[in-house]
N, C-alpha and C. Protein backbone atom coordinates (compact mmCIF):
# COMPACT_ATOMS: atom_id res chain seq x y z
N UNK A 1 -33.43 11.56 -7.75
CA UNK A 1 -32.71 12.80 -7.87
C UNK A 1 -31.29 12.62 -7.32
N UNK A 2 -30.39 12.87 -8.21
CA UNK A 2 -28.77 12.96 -7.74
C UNK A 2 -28.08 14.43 -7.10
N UNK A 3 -27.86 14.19 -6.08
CA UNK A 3 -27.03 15.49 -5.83
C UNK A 3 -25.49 15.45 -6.02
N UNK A 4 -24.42 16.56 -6.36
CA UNK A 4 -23.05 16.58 -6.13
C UNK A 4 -22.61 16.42 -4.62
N UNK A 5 -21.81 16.11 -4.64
CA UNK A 5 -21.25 16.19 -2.93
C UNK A 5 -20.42 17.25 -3.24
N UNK A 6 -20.39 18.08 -2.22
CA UNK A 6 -19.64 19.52 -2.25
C UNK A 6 -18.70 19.38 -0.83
N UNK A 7 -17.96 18.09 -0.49
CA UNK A 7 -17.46 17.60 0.33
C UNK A 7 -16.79 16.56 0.34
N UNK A 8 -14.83 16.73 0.41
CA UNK A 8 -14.43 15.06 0.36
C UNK A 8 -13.69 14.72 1.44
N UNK A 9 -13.65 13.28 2.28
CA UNK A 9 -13.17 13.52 3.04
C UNK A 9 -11.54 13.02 2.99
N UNK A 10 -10.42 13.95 3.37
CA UNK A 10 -9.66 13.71 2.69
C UNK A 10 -8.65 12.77 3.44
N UNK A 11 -8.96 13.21 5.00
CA UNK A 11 -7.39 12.51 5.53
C UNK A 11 -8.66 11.94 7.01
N UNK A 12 -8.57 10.59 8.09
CA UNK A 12 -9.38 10.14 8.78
C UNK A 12 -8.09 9.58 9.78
N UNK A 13 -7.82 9.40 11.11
CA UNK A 13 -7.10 8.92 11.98
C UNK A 13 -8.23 8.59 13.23
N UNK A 14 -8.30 7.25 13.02
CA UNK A 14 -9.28 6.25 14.02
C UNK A 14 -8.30 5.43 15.23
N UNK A 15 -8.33 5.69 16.71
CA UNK A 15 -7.63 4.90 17.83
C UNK A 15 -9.05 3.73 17.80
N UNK A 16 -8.57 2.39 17.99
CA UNK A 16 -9.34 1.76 18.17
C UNK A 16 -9.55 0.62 19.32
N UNK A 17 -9.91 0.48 19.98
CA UNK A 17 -9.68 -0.51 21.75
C UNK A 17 -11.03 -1.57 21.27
N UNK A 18 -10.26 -2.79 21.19
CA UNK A 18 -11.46 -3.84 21.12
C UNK A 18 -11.57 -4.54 22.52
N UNK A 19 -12.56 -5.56 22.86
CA UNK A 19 -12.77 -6.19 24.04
C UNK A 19 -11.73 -6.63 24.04
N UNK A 20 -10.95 -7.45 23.35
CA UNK A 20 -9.70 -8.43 23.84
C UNK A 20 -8.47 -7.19 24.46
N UNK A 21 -8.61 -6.12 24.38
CA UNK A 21 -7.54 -4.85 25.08
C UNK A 21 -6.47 -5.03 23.54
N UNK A 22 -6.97 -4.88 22.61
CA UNK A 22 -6.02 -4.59 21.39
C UNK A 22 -6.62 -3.19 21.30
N UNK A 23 -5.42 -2.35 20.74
CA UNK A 23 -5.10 -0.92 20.63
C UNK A 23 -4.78 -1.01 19.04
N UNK A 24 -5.47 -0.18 18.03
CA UNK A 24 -5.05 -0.21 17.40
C UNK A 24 -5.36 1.20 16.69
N UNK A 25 -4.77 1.61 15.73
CA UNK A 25 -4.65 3.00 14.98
C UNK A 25 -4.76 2.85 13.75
N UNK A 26 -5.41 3.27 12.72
CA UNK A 26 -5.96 3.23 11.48
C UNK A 26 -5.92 4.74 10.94
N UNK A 27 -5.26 5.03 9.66
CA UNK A 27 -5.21 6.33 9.04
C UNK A 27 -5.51 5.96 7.58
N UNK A 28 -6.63 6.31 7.16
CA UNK A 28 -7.20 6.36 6.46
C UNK A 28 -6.70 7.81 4.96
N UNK A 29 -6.38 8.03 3.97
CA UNK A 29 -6.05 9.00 2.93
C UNK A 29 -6.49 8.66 1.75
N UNK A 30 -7.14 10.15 1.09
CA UNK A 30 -7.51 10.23 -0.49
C UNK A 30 -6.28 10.62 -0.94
N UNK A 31 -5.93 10.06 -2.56
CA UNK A 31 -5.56 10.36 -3.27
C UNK A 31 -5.93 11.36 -4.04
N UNK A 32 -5.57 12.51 -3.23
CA UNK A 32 -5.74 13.95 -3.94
C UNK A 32 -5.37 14.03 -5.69
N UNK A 33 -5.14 13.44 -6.05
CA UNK A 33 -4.27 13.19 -7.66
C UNK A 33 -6.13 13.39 -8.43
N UNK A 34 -6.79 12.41 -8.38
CA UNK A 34 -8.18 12.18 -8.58
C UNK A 34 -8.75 13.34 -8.12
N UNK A 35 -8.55 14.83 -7.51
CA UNK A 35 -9.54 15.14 -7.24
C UNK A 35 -9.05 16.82 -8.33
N UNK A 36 -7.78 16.50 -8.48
CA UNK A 36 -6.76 17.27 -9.49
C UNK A 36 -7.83 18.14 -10.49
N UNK A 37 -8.49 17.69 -11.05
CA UNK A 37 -9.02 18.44 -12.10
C UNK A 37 -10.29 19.19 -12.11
N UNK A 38 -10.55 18.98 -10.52
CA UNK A 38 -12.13 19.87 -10.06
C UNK A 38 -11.84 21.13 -9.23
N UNK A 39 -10.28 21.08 -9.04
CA UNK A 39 -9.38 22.49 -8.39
C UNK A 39 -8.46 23.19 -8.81
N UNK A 40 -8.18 24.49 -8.49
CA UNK A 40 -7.44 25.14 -9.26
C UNK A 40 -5.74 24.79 -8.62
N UNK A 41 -5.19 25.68 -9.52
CA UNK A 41 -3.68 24.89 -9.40
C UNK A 41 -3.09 25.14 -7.67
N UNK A 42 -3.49 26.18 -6.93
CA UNK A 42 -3.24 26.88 -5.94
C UNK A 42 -3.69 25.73 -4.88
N UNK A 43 -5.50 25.65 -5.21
CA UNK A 43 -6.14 24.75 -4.20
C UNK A 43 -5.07 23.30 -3.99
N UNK A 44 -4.99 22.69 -5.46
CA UNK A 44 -4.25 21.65 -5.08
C UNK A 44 -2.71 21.20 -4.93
N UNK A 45 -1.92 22.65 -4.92
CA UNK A 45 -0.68 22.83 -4.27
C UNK A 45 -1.04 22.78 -2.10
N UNK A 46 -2.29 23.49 -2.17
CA UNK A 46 -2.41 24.06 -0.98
C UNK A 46 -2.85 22.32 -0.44
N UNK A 47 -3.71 21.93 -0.79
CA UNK A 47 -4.30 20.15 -0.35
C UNK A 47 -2.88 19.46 -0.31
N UNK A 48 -2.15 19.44 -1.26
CA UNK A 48 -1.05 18.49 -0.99
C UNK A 48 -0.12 18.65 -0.16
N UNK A 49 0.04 19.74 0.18
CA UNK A 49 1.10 20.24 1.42
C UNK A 49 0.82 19.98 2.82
N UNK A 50 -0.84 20.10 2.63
CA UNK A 50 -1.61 20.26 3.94
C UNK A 50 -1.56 18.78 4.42
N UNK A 51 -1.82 17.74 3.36
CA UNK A 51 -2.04 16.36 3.64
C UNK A 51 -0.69 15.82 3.98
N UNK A 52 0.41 16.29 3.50
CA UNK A 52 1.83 16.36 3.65
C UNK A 52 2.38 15.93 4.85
N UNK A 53 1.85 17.26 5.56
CA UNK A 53 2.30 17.71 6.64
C UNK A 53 1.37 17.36 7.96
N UNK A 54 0.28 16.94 7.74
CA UNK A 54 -0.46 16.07 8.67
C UNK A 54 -0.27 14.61 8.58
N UNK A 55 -0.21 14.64 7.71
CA UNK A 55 0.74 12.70 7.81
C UNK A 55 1.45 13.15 8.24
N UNK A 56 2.76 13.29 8.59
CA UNK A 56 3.65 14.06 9.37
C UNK A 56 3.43 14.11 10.47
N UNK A 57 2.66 14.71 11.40
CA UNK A 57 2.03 14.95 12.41
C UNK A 57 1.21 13.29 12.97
N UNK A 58 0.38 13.13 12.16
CA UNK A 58 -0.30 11.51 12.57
C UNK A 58 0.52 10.62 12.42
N UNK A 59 1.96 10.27 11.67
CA UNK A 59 3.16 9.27 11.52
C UNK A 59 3.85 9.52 13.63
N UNK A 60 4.01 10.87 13.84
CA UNK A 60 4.20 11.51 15.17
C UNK A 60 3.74 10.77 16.29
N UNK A 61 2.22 11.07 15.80
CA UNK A 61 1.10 10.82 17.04
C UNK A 61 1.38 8.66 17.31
N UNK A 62 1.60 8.36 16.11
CA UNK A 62 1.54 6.89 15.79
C UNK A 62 2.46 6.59 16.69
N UNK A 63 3.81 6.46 16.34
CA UNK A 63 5.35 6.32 16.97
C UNK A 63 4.52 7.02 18.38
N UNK A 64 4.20 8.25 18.96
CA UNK A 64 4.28 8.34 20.59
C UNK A 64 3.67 7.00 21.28
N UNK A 65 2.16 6.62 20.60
CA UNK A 65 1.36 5.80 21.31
C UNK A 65 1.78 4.57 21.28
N UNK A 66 2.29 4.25 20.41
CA UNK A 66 3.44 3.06 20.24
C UNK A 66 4.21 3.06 21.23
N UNK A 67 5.42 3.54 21.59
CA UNK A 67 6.42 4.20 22.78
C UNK A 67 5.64 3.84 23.87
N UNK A 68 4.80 4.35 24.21
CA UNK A 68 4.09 4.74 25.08
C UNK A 68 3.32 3.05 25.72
N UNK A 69 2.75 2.47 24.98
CA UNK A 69 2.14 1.38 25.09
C UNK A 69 3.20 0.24 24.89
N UNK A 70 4.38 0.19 24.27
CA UNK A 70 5.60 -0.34 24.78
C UNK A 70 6.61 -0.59 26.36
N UNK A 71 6.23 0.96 26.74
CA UNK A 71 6.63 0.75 27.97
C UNK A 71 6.17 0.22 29.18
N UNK A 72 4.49 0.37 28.95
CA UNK A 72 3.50 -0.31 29.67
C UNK A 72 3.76 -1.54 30.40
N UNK A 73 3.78 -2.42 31.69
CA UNK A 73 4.24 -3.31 32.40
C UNK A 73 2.54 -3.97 32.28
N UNK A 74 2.50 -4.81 31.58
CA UNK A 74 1.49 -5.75 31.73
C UNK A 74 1.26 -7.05 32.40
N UNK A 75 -0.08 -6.86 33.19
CA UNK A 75 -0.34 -7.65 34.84
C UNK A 75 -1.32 -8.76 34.40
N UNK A 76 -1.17 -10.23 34.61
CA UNK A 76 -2.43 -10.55 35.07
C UNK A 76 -3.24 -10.23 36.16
């Protein structure tokens, strides 16, 4: 039995700390273009602005922790 997914996920921002002390940040995005023809014209004015403007915001968050972990004085 197949079900629809009534769920996509559209935008994902992962911080990631491995054993070796690497920091790393991963942003993950759908190409809303593909999802174009299962929404109305409103929905996908409203998705593209939204995804817009949170890249925007996570490009932000990226550059602080960057800065931030730049200035850091690292010790043996």
């Amino acid at each position: 039995m197949t079900s629809k997914k009534h769920e996509a996920k559209l935008l994902q921002y992962t911080l990631l700390y491995d054993r070796t002390g690497k920091l790393v940040t991963e942003r993950v995005s759908t190409d809303i273009e593909k999802l174009k023809s299962f929404l109305s014209t409103e929905e996908y004015e409203l998705l593209n602005t939204t995804l817009r403007e949170c890249t925007k915001k996570l490009d932000d968050i990226h550059i602080y922790i960057e800065n931030h972990l730049d200035a850091r004085k690292f010790t043996d």
